[in-house]
Protein backbone atom coordinates (compact mmCIF):
# COMPACT_ATOMS: atom_id res chain seq x y z
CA UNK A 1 -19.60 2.85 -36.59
CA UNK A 2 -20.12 3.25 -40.56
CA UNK A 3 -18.64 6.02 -41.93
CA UNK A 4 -16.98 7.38 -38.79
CA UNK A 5 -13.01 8.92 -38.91
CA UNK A 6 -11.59 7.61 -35.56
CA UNK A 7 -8.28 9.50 -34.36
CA UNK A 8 -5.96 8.69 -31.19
CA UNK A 9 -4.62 10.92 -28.52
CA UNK A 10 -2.31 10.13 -26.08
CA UNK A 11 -1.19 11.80 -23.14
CA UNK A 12 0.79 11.32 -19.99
CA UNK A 13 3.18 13.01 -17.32
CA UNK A 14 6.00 12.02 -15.54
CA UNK A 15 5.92 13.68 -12.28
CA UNK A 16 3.87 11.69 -10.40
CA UNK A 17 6.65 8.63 -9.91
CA UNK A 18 7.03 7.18 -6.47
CA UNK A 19 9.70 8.93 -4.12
CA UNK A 20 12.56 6.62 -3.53
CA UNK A 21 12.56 5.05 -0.13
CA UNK A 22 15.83 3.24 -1.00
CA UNK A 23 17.75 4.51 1.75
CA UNK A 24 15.00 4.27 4.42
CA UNK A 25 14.00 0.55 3.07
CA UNK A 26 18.05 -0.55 3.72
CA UNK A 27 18.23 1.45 6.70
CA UNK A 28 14.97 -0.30 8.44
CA UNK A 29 16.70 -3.48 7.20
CA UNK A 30 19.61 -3.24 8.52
CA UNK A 31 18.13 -2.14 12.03
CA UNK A 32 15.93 -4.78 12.38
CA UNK A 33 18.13 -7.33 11.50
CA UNK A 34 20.54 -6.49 14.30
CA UNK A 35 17.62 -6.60 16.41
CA UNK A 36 16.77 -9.82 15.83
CA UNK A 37 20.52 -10.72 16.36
CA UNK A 38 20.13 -9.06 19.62
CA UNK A 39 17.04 -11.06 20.71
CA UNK A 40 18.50 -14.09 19.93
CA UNK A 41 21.80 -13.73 21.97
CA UNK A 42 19.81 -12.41 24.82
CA UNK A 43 17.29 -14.71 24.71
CA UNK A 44 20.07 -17.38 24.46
CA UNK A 45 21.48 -16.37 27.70
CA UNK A 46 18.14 -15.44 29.13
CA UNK A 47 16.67 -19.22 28.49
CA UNK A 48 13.62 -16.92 27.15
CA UNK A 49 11.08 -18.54 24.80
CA UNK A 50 9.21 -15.30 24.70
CA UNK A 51 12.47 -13.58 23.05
CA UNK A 52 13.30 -16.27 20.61
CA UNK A 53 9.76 -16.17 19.40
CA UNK A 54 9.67 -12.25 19.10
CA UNK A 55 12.80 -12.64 17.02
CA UNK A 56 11.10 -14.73 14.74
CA UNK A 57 8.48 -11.98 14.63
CA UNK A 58 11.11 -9.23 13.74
CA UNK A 59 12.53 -11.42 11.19
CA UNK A 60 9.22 -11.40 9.58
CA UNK A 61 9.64 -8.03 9.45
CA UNK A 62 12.56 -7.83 7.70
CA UNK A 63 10.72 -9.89 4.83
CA UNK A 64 7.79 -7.64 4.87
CA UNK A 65 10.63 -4.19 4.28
CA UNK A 66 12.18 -6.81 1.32
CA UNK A 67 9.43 -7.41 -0.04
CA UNK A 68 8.13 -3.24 -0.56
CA UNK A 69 11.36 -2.59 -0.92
CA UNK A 70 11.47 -5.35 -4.13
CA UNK A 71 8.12 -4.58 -5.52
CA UNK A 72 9.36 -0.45 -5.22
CA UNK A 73 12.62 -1.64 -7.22
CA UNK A 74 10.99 -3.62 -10.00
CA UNK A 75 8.26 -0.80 -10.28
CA UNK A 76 10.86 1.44 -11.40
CA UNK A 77 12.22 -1.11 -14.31
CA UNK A 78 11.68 0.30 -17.82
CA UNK A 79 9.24 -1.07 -20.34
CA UNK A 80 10.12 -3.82 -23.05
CA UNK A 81 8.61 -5.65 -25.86
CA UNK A 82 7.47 -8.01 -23.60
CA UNK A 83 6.07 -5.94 -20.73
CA UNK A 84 4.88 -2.66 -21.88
CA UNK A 85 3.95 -1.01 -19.57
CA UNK A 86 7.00 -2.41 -17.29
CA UNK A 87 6.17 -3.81 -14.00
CA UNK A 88 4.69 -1.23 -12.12
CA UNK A 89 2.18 -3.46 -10.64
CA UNK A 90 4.71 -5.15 -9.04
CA UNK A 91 4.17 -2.23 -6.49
CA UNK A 92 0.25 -3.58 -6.30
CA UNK A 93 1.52 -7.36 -5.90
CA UNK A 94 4.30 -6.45 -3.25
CA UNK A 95 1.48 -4.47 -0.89
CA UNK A 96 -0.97 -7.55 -1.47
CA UNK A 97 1.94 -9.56 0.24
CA UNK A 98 2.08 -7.53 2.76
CA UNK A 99 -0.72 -7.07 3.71
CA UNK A 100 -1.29 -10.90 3.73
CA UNK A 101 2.00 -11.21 5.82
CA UNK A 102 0.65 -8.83 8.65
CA UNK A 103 -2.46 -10.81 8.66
CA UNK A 104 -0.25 -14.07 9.45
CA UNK A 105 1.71 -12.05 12.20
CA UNK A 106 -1.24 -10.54 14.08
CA UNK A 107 -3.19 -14.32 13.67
CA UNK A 108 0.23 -15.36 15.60
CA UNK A 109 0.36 -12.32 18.26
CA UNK A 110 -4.07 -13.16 18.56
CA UNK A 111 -2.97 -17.06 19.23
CA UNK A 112 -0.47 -16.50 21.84
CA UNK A 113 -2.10 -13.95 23.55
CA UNK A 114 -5.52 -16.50 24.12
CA UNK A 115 -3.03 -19.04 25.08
CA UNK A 116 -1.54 -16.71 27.71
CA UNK A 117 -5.23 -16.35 28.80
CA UNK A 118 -6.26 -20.08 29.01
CA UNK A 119 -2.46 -20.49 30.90
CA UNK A 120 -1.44 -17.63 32.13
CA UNK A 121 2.48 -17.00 32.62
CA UNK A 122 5.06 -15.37 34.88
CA UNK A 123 5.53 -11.27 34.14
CA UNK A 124 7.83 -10.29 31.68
CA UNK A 125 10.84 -10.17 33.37
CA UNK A 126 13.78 -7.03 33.21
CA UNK A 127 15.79 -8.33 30.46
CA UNK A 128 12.56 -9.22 28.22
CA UNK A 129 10.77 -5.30 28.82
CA UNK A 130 14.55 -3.38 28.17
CA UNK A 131 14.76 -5.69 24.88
CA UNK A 132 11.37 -4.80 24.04
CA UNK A 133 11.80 -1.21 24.74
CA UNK A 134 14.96 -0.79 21.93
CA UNK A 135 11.99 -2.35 20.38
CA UNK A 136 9.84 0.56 20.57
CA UNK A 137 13.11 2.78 19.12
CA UNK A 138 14.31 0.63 16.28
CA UNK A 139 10.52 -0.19 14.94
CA UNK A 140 9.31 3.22 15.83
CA UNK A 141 12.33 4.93 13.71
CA UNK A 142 11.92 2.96 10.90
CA UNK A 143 8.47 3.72 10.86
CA UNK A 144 9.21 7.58 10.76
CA UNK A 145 11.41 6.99 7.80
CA UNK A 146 7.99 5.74 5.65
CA UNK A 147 5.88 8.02 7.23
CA UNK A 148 5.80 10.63 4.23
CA UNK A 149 5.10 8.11 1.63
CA UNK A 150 1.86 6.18 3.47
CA UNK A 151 -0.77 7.92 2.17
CA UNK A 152 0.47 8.23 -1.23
CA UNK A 153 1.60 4.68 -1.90
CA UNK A 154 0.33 1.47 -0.54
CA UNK A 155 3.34 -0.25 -0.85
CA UNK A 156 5.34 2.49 1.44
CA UNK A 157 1.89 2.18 3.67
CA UNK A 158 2.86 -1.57 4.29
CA UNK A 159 6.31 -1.53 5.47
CA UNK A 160 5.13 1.62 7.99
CA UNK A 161 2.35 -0.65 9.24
CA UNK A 162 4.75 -3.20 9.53
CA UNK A 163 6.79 -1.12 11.83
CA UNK A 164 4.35 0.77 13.68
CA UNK A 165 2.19 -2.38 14.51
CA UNK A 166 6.03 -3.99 15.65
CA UNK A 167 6.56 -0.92 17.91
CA UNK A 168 2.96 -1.08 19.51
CA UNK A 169 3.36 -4.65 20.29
CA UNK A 170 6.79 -3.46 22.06
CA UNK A 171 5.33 -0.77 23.64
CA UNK A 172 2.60 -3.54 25.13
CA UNK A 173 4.97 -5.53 26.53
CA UNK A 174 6.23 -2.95 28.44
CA UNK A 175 3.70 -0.85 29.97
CA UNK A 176 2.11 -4.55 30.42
CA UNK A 177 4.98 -5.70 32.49
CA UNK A 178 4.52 -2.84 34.73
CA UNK A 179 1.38 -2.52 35.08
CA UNK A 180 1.45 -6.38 36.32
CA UNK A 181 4.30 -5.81 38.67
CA UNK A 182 2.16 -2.78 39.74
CA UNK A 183 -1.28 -4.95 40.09
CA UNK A 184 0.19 -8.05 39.85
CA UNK A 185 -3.40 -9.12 37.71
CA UNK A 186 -1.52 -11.06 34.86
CA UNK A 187 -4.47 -10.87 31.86
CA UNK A 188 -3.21 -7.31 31.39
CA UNK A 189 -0.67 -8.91 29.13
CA UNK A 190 -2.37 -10.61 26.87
CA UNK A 191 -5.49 -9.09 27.03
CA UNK A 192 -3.54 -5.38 25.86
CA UNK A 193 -2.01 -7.58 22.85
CA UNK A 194 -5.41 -8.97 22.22
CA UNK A 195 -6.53 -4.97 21.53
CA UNK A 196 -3.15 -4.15 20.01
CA UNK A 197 -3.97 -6.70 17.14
CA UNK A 198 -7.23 -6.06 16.62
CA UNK A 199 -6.57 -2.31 16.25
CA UNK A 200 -3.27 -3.37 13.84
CA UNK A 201 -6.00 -5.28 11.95
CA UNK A 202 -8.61 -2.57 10.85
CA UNK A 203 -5.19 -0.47 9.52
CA UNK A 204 -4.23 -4.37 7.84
CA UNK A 205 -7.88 -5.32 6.39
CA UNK A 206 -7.75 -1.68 4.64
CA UNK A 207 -4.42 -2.16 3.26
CA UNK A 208 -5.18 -5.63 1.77
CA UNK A 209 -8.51 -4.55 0.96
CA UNK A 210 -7.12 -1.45 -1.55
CA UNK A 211 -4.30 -3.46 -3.31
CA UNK A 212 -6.74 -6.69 -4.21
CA UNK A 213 -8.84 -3.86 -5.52
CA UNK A 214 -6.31 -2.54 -7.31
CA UNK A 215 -4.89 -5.45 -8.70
CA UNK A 216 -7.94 -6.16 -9.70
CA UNK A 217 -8.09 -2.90 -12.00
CA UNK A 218 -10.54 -1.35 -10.14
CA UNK A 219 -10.64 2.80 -9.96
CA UNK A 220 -8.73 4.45 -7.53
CA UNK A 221 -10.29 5.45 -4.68
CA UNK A 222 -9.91 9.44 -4.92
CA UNK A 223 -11.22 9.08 -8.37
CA UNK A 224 -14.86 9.82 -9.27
CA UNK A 225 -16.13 7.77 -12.05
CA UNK A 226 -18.94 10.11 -12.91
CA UNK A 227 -16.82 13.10 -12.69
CA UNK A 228 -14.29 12.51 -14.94
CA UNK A 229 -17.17 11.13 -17.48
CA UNK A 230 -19.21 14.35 -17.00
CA UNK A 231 -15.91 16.07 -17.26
CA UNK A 232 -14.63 14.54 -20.50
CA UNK A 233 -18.03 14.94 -22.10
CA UNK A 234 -18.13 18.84 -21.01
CA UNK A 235 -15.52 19.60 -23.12
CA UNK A 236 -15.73 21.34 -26.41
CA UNK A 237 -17.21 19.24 -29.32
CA UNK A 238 -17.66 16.04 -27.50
CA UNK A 239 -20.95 14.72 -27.98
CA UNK A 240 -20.69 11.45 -26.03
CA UNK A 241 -18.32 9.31 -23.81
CA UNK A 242 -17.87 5.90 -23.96
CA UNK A 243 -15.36 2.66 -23.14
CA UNK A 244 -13.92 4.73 -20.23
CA UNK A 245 -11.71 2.93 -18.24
CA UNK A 246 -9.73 3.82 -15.50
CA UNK A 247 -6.96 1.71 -13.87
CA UNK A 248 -4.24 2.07 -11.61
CA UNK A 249 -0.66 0.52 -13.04
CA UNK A 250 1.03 1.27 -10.17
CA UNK A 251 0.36 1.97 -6.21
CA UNK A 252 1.24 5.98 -7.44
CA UNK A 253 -0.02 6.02 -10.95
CA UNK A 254 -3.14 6.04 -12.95
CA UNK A 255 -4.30 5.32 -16.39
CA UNK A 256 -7.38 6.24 -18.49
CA UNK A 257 -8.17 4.88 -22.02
CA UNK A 258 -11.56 6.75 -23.10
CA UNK A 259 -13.99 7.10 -26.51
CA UNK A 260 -14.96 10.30 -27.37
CA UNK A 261 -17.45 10.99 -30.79
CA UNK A 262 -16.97 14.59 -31.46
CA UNK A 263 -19.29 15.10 -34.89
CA UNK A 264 -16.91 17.83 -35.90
CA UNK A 265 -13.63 16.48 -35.29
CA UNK A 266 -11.20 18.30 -32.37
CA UNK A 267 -11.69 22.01 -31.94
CA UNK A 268 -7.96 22.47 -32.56
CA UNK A 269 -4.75 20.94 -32.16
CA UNK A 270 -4.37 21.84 -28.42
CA UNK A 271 -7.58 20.15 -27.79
CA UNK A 272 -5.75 16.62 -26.59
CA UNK A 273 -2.79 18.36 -24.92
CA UNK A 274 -5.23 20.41 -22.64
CA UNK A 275 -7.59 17.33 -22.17
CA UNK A 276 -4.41 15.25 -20.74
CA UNK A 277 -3.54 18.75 -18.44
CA UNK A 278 -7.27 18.98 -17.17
CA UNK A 279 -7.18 14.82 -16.14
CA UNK A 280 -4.29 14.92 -14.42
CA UNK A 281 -4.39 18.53 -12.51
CA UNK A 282 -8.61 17.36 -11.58
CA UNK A 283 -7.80 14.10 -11.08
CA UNK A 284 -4.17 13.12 -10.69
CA UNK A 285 -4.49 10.81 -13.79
CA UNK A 286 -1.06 10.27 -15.05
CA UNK A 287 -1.43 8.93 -18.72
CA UNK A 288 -4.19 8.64 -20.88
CA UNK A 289 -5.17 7.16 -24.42
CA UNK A 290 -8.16 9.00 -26.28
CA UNK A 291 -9.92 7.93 -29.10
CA UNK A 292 -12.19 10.44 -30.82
CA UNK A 293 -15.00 9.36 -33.42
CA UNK A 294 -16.22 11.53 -35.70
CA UNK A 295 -19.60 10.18 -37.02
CA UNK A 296 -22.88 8.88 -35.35
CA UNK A 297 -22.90 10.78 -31.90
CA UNK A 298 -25.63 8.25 -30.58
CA UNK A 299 -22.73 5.39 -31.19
CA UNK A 300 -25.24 2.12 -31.12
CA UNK A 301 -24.26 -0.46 -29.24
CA UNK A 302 -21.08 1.16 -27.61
CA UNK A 303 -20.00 0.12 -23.95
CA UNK A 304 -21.30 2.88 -21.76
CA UNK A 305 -18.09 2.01 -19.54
């Protein structure tokens, strides 16, 4: 833009971090490890396929909680020279993972359930429904312990999912066994798992839907485009908005980088501090980098976004 003065604004608060789910990430751990112990030794003694293969399952499980619990861990490293803006995404990555690993575990819990159909098998037996209910406890407790943190961060959202869809499928081999001791019809087993998976799905195919978006850099959803462009170019002096660009860098944070060409420079020194207040209390944006343009407010040939 010939002739234009271009100055830079920068704003951004620090209150909008993730909570720390340390404790509940090693607790769930720890749990579900010993549950897998248990289902081995029982399933040992019990000559029980069906609880050697669940332990496999819950060990699965355990990866999915490392794997949140990692990406939460390296989200919270600081910056350096080399990664500005540290490695918050690793948040974004770690719920990707997730969500891909549920989608392997429910395409195993869909497979044997069809092969139960095509060859039915005997009722679970007493040993296999009391393992599954401490199932129901252990996965349904370490679900609680995430349950403040799914709707605000992805990566929390994928270790509850993990555990709630680990304490349904429990729960469906037990009301399953006695229902079929009650009917003695067999397909109840599988054919509950069937619609145990495919609701576990819909929560899964949103999950892994949001992070690709977001690793992607696409806008959060929550976040209007329009708005915050008709909001930025309602305020005092600014005569148009362009490059706007609005990115997550975290599963909990958002950025916003922004041209504004204000003919008569900022209204006052407050101007930038009070834009960076009205982004994030509007629109829960938690840093943002403004460049304002004083010069030719029809700014030919500028990106409109």
């Amino acid at each position: 833009m010939s002739g234009a003065h271009h100055h830079h604004g920068h704003g951004h608060h620090h209150d909008h971090h993730p909570a720390d789910f340390g404790r509940a990430f090693a607790i769930g751990i720890t749990l579900n490890l010993i549950f897998v112990a248990v289902e081995v030794v029982y399933g040992l003694k019990a000559n029980s396929t069906a609880l050697l293969s669940d332990a496999g399952h819950n060990l699965s499980d355990v990866l999915g909680l490392a794997i949140a619990w990692g990406g939460a861990k390296l989200a919270a490293r600081p910056p350096t020279k080399r990664y500005t803006w540290g490695l918050r995404s690793s948040s974004i990555l770690a719920a990707m993972a997730n969500g891909l690993l549920l989608m392997v575990a429910l395409g195993a819990i869909a497979l044997e359930a069809v092969q139960r159909i095509a060859d039915p098998q005997p009722v679970a037996g007493p040993t296999m429904m009391a393992v599954a209910a401490v199932g129901i406890g252990i996965n349904g407790v370490t679900a609680l312990l995430f349950a403040r943190g799914r709707k605000g961060d992805i990566n929390i959202q994928g270790a509850f999912l993990h555990m709630v869809g680990d304490a349904a499928v429990s729960a469906a081999v037990v009301v399953a066994g006695l229902l079929i001791l009650w009917t003695g019809v067999s397909l109840i087993d599988p054919v509950l798992s069937l619609i145990i998976a495919a609701l576990i799905f819909w929560q899964t195919y949103g999950l892994l839907s949001r992070s690709v978006a977001m690793s992607l850099g696409a806008v959060p959803e929550g976040i209007d485009y329009d708005a915050v462009a008709d909001a930025l170019a309602a305020q005092p002096g600014v005569a148009r908005v362009h490059d706007l660009h609005i990115w997550p860098s975290s599963t909990t944070e958002t950025v916003l980088t922004a041209h504004l060409v204000m003919p008569d420079g900022p209204p006052g020194d407050g101007f930038l501090s009070a834009l960076g207040e009205m982004l994030h209390d509007r629109f829960d944006i938690d840093h943002m980098t403004v460049q304002i343009e004083q010069g030719d407010a029809d700014c030919h040939g500028c990106e409109t976004g």
